[in-house]
C-alpha atoms as a PDB file:
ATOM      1  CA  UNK A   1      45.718 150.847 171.733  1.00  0.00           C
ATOM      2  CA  UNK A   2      42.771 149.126 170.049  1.00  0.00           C
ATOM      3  CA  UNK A   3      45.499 148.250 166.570  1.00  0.00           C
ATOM      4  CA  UNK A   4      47.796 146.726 169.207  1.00  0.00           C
ATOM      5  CA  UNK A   5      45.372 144.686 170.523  1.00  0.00           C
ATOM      6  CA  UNK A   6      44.591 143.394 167.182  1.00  0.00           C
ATOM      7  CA  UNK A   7      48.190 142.588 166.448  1.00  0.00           C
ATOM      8  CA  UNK A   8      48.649 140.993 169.599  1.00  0.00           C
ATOM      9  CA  UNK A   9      45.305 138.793 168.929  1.00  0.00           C
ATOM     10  CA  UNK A  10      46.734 137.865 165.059  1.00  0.00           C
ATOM     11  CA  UNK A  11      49.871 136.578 166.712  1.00  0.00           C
ATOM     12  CA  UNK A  12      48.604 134.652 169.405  1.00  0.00           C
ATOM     13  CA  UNK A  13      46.362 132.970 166.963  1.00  0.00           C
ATOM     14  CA  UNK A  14      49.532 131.990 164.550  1.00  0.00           C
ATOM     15  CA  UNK A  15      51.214 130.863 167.110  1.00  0.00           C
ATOM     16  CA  UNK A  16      48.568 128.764 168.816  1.00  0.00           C
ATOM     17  CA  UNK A  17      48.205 127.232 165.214  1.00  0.00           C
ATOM     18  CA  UNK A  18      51.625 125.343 165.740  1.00  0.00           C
ATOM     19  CA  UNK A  19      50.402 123.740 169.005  1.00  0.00           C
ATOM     20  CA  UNK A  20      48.822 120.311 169.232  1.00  0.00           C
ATOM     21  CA  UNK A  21      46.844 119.526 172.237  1.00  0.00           C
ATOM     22  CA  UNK A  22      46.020 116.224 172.965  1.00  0.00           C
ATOM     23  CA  UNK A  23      43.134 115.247 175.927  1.00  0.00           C
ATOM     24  CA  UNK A  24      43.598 111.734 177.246  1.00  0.00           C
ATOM     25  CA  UNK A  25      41.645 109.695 180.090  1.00  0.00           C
ATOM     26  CA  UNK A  26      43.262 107.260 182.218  1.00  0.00           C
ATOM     27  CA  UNK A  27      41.721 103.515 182.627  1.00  0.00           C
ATOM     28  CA  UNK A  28      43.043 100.108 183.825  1.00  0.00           C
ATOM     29  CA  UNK A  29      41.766  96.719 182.816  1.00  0.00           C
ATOM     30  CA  UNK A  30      42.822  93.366 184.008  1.00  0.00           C
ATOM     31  CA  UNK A  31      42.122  89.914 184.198  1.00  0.00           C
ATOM     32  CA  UNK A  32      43.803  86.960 185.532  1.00  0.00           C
ATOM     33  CA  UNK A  33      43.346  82.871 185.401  1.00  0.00           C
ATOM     34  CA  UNK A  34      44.505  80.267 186.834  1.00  0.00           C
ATOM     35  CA  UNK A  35      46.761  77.285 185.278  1.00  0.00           C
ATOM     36  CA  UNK A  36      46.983  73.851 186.740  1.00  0.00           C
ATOM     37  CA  UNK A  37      49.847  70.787 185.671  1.00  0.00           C
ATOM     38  CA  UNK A  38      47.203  68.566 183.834  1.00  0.00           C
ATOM     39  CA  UNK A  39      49.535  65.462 184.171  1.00  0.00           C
ATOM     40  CA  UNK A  40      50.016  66.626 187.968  1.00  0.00           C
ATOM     41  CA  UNK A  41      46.878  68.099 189.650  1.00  0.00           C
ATOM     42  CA  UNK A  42      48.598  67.932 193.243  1.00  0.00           C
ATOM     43  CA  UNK A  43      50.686  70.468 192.080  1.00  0.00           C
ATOM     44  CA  UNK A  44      50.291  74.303 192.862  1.00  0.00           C
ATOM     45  CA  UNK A  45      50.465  75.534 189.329  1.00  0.00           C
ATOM     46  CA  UNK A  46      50.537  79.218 187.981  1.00  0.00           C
ATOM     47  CA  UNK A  47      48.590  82.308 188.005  1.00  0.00           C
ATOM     48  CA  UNK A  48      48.700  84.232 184.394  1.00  0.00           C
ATOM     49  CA  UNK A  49      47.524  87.934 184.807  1.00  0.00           C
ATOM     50  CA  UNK A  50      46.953  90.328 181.615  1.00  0.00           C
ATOM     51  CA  UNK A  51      46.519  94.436 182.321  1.00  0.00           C
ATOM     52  CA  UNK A  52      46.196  97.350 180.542  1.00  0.00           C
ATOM     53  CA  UNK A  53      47.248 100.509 181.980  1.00  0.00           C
ATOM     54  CA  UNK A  54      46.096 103.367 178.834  1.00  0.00           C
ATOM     55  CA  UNK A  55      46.580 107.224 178.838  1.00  0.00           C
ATOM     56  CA  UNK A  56      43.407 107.154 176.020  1.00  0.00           C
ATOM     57  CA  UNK A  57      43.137 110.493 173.518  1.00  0.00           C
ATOM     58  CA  UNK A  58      39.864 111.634 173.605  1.00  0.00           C
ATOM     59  CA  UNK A  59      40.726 114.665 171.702  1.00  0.00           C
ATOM     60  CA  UNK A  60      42.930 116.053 169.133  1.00  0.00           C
ATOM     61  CA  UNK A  61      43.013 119.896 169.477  1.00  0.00           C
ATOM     62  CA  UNK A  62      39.651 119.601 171.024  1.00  0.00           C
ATOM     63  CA  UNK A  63      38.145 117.157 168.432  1.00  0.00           C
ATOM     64  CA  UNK A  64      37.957 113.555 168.550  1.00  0.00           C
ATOM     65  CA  UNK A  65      39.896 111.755 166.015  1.00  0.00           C
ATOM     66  CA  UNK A  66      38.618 108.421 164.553  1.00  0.00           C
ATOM     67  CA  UNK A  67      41.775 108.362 162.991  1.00  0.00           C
ATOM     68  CA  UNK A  68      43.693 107.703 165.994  1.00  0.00           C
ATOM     69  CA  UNK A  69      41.659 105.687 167.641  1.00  0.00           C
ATOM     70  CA  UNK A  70      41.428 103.308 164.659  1.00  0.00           C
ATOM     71  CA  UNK A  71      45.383 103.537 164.599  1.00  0.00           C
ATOM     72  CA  UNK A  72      46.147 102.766 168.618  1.00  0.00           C
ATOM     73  CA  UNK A  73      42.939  99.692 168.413  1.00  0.00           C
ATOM     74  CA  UNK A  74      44.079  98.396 165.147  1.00  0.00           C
ATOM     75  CA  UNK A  75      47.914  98.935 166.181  1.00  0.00           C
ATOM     76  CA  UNK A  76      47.901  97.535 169.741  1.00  0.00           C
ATOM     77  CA  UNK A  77      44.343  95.548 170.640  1.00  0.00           C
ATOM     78  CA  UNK A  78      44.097  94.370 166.547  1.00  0.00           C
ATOM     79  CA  UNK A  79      40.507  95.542 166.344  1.00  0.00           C
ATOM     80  CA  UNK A  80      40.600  94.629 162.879  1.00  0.00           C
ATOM     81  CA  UNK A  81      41.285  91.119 163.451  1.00  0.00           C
ATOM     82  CA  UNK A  82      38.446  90.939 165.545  1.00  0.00           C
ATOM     83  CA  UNK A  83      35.066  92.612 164.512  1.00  0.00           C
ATOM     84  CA  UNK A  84      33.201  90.841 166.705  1.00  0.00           C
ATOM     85  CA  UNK A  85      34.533  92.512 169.851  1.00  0.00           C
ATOM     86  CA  UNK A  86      35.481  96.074 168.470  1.00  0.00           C
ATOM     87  CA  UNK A  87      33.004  97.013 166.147  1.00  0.00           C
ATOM     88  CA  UNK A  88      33.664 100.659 165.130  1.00  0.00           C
ATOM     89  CA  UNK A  89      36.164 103.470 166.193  1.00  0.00           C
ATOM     90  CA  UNK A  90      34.520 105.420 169.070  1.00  0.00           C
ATOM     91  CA  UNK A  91      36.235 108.497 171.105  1.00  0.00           C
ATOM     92  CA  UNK A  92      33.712 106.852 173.953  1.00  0.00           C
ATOM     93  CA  UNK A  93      36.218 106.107 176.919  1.00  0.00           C
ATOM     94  CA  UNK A  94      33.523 104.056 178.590  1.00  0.00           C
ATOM     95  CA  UNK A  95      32.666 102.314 175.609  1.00  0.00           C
ATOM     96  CA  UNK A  96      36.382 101.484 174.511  1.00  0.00           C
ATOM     97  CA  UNK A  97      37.305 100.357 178.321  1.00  0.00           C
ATOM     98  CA  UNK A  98      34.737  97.580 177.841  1.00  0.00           C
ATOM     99  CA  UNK A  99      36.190  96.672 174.336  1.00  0.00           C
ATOM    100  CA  UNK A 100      38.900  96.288 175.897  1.00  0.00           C
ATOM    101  CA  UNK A 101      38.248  94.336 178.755  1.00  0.00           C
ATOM    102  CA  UNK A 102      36.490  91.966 176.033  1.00  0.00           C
ATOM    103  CA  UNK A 103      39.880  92.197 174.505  1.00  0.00           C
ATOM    104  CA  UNK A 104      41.654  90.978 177.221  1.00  0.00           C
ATOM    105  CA  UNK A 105      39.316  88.074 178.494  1.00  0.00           C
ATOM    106  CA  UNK A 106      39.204  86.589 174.961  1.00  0.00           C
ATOM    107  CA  UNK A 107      43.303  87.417 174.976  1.00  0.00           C
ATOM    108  CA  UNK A 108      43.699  85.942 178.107  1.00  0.00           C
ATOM    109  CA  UNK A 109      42.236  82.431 177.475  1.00  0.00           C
ATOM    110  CA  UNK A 110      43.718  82.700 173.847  1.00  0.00           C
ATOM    111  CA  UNK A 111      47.332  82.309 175.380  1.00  0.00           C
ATOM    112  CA  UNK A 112      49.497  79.688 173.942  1.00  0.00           C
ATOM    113  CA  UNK A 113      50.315  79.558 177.651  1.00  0.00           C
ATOM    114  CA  UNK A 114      46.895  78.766 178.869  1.00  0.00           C
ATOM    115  CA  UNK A 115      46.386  75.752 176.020  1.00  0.00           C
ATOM    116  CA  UNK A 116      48.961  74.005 177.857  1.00  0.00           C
ATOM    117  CA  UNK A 117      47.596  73.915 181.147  1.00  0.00           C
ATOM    118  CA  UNK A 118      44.345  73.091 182.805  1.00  0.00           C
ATOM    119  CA  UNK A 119      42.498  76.178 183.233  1.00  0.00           C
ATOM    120  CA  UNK A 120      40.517  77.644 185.960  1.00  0.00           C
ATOM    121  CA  UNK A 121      38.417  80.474 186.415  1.00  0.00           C
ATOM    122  CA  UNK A 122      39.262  82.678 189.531  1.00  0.00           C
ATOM    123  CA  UNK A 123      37.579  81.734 192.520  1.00  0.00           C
ATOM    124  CA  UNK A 124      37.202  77.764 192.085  1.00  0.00           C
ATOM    125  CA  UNK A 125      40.508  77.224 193.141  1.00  0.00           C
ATOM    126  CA  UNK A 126      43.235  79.011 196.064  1.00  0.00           C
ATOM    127  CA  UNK A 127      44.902  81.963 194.828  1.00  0.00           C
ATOM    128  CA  UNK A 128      48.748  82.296 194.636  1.00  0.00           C
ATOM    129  CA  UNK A 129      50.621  84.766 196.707  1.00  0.00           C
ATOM    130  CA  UNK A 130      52.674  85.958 194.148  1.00  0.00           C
ATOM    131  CA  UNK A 131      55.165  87.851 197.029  1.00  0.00           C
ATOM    132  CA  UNK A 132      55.744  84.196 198.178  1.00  0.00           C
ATOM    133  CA  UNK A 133      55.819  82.242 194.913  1.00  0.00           C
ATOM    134  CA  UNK A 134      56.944  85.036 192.104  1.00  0.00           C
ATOM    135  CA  UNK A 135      58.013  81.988 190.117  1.00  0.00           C
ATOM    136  CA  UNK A 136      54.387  80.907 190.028  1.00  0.00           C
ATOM    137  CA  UNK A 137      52.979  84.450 188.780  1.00  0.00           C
ATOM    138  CA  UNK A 138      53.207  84.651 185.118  1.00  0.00           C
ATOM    139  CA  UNK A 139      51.729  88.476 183.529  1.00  0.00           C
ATOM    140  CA  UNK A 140      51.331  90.370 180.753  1.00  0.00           C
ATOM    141  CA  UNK A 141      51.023  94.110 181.115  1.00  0.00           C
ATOM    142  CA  UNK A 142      50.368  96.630 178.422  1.00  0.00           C
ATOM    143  CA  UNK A 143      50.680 100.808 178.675  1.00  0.00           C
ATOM    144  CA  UNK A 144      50.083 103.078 176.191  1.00  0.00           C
ATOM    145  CA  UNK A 145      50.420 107.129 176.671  1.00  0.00           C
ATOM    146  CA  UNK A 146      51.145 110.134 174.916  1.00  0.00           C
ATOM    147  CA  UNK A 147      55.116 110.132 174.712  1.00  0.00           C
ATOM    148  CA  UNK A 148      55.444 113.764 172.769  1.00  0.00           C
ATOM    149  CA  UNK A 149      54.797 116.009 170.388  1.00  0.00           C
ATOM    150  CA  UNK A 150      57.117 117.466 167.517  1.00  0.00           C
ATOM    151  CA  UNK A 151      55.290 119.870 165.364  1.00  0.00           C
ATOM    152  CA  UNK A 152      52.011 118.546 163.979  1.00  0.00           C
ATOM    153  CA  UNK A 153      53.438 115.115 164.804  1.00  0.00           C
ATOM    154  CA  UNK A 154      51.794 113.031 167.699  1.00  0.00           C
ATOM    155  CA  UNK A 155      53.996 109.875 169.106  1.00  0.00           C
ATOM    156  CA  UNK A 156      52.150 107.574 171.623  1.00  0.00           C
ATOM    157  CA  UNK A 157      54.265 104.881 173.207  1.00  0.00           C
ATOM    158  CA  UNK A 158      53.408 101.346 173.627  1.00  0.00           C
ATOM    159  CA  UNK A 159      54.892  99.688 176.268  1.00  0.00           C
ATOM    160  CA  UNK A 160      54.759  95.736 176.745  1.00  0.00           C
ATOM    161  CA  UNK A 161      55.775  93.631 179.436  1.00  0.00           C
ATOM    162  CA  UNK A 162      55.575  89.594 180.089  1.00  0.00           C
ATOM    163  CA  UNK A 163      56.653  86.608 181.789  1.00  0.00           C
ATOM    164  CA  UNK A 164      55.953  83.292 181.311  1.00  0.00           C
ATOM    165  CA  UNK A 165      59.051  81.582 183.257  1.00  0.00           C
ATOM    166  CA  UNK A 166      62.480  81.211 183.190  1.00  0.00           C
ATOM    167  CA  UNK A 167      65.234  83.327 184.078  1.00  0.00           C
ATOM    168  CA  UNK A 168      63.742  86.953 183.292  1.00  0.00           C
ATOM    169  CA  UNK A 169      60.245  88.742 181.679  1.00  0.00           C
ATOM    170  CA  UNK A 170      60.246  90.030 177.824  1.00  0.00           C
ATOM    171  CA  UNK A 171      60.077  93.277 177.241  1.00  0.00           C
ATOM    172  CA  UNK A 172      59.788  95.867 174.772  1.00  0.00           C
ATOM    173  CA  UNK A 173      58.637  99.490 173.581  1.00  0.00           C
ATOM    174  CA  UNK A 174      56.669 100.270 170.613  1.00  0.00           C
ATOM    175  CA  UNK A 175      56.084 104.153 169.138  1.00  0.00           C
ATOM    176  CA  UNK A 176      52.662 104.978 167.076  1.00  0.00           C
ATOM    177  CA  UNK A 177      53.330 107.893 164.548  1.00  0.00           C
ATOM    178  CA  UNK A 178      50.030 110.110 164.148  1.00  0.00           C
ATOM    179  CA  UNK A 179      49.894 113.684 162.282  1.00  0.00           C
ATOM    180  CA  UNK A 180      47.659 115.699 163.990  1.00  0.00           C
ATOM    181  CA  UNK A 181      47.085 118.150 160.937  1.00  0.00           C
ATOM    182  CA  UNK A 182      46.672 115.515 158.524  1.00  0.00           C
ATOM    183  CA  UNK A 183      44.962 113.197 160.763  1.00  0.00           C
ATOM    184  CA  UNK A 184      46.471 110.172 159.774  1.00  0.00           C
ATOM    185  CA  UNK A 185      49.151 107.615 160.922  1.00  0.00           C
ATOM    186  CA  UNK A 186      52.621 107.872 159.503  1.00  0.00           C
ATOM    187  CA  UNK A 187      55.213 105.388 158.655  1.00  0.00           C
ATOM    188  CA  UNK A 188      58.370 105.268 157.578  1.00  0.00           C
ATOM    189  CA  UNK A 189      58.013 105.686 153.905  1.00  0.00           C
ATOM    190  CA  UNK A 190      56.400 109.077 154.969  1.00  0.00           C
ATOM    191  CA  UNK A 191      59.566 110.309 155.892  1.00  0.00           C
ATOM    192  CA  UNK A 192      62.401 107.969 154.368  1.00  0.00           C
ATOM    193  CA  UNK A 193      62.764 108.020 150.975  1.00  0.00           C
ATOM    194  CA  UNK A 194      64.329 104.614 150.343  1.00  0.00           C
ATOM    195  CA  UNK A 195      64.039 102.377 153.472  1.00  0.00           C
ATOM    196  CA  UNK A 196      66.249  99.769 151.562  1.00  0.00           C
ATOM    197  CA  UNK A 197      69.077 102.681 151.665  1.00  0.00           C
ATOM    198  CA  UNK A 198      68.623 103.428 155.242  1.00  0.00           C
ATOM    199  CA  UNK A 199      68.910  99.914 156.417  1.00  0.00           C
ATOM    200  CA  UNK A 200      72.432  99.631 155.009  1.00  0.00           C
ATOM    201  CA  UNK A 201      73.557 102.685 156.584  1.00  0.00           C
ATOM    202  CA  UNK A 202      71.727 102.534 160.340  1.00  0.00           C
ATOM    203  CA  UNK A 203      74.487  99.681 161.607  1.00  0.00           C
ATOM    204  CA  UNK A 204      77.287 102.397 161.316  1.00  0.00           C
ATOM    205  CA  UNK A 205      75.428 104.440 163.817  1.00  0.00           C
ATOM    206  CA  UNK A 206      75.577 101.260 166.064  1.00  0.00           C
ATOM    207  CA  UNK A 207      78.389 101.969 168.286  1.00  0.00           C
ATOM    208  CA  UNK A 208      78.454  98.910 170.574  1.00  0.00           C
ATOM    209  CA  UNK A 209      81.018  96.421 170.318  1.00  0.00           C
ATOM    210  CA  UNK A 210      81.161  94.284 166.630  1.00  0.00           C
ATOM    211  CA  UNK A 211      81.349  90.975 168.765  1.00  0.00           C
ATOM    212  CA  UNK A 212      77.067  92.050 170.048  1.00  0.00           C
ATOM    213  CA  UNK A 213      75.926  93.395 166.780  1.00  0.00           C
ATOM    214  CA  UNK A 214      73.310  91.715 165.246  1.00  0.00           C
ATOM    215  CA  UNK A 215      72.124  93.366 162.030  1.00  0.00           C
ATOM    216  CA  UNK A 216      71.520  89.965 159.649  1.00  0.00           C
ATOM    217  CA  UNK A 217      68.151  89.444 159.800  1.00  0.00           C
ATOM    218  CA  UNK A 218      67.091  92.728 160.199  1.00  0.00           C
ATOM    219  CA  UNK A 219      64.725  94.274 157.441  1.00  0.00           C
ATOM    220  CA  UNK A 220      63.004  97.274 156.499  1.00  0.00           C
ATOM    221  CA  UNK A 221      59.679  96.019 158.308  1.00  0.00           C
ATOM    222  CA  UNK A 222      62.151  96.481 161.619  1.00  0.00           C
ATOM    223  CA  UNK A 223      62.303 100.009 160.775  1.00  0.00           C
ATOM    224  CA  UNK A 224      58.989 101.015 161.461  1.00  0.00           C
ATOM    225  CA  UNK A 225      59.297 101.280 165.061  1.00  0.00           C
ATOM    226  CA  UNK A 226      60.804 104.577 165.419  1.00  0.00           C
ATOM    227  CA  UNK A 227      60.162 108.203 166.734  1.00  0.00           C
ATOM    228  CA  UNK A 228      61.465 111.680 166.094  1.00  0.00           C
ATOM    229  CA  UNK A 229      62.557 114.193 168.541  1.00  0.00           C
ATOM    230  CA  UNK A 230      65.493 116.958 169.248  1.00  0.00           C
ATOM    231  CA  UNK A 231      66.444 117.327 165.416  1.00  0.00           C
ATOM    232  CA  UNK A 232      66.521 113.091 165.387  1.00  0.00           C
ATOM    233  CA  UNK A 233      65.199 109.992 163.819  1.00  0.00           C
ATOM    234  CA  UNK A 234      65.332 107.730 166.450  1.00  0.00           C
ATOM    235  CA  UNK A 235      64.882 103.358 165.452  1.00  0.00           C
ATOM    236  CA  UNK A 236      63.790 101.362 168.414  1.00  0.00           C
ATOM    237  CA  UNK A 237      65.014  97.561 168.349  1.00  0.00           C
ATOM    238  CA  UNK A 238      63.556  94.702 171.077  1.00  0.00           C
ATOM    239  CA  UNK A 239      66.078  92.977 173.318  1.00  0.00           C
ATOM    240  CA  UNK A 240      67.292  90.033 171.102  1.00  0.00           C
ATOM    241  CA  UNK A 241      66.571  91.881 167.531  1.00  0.00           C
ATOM    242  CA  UNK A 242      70.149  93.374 167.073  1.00  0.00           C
ATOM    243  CA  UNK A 243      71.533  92.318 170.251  1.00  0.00           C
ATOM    244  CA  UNK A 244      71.183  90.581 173.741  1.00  0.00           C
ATOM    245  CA  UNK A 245      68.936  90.968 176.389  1.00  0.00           C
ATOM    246  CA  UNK A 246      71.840  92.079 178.585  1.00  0.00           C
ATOM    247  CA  UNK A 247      71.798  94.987 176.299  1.00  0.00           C
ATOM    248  CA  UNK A 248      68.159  96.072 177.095  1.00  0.00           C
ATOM    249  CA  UNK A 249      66.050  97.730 174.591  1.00  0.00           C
ATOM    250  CA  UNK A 250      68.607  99.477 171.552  1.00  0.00           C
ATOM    251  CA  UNK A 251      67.823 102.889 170.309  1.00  0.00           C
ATOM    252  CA  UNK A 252      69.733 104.112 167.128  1.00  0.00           C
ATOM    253  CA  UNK A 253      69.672 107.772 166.462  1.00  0.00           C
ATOM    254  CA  UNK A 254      70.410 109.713 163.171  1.00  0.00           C
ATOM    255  CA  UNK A 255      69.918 113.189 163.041  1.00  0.00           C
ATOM    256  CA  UNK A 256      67.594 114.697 160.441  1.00  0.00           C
ATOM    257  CA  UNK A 257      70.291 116.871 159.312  1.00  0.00           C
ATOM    258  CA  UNK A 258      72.361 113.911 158.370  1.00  0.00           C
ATOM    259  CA  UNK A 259      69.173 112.258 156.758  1.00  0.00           C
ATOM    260  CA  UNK A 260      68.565 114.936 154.375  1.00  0.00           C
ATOM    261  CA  UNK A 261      72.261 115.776 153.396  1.00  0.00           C
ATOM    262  CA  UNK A 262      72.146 111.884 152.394  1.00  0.00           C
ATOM    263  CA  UNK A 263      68.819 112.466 150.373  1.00  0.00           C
ATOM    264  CA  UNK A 264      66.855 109.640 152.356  1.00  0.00           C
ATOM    265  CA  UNK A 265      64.574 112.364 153.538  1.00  0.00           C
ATOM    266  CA  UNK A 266      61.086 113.218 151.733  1.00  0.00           C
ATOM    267  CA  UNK A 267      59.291 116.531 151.522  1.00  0.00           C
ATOM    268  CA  UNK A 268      57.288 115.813 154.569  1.00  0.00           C
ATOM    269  CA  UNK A 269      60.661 114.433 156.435  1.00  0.00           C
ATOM    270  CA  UNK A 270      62.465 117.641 155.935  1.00  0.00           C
ATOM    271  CA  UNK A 271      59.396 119.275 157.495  1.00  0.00           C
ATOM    272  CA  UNK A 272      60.489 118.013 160.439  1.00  0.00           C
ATOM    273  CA  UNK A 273      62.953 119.227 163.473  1.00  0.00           C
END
């Protein structure tokens, strides 16, 4: 009895070594201004509202990762770009949420939008009621969460939302690559072995009409929005990068199989499944 115990111990513990669990903590910041005609100042004008909704990791298999964090500030809030406001990598949930709130104040009055108009803080003038005057409301809404997990490999998605006018909002989804094992972010070059290579082939796995194809000015930078899952490399395109808006947000798929019969995978790629 006590040798079967033992095995059964030994194989719960190999298995257990193929599992990634990631922690994350929920927050919400927002902030919101108003705009004012500044060759009209009878007229209503516009209220422009930034949030972001985050599913944050706290942990990596119980550990905090630097790594990550550093990858979903630099990647999404460009903490890099501004010292000043996010001064180190912290696993601190509190801490970050008032980075970020920074983030979006400073982001907020930043917007091209808001250099344009006369701007007011809230409070010193009426609000809009943006259920009567949804014209008027202008946003900007950013969520990131955990999407999945293949293998060692973490994928958090990035999800960004806006309108500034006009007939309809701007959307579009962007996937963050993180190994879990290695603790570092991956990119394409991690997996592909010539991007160059890929690029030529990925518009024959575009099977929408020729007429709303639109594969000219795409490069290999484009390529770097992508996630894996279900035996597939999948590439994520914006509406208006390949195609238009009617046609939403494009996914391409190419299964990993295909990939590595072709030779475009590398030794990590054909780690993958």
């Amino acid at each position: 009895m006590k040798k079967f115990f033992v095995i059964a111990m030994i194989l719960v513990a190999l298995c257990a070594q193929g599992t990634v669990t990631v922690k994350t903590q929920h927050f919400e910041v927002s902030d919101s201004l108003r705009l004012l005609e500044k060759d009209d100042p009878q007229a209503q004008g516009y209220k422009l509202k930034t949030m972001v909704v985050a599913d944050w990791p706290v942990s990596v298999n119980g550990k905090p990762s630097s790594a990550l964090t550093k990858l979903l500030l630099d990647s999404v809030f460009y903490a890099s770009n501004n010292r000043d406001i996010i001064p180190y990598y912290t696993s601190d949930v509190n801490v970050l949420r008032d980075f970020i709130g920074d983030w979006v104040y400073r982001s907020l009055r930043a917007n091209s939008m808001a250099q344009e108009y006369d701007v007011k803080e809230p409070g010193s003038v009426p609000d809009i009621n943006c259920e009567e005057e949804p014209m008027s409301c202008w946003y900007e809404n950013c969520e990131l969460k955990l999407s999945h997990v293949v293998g060692n490999l973490v994928f958090f998605m990035e999800y960004n939302d806006c309108y500034y006018g006009g007939a309809h909002n701007m959307f579009f989804t962007t996937y963050h690559a993180f190994d879990a094992a290695l603790d570092r972010h991956i990119t394409l070059k991690d997996i592909v072995t010539s991007p160059k290579k890929l690029l030529k082939m990925l518009p024959y796995y575009d099977k929408r009409d020729p007429d709303v194809k639109w594969w000219d000015d795409i490069t290999t930078d484009n390529l770097e929005n992508f996630y894996v899952k279900n035996g597939k490399m999948v590439w994520v395109f914006a509406p208006y990068a390949i195609g238009p808006f009617c046609d939403g947000e494009i996914e391409i798929a190419v299964s990993l199989k295909t990939l590595k019969a072709k030779g475009l995978l590398t030794t990590y790629g054909k780690k993958l499944k």
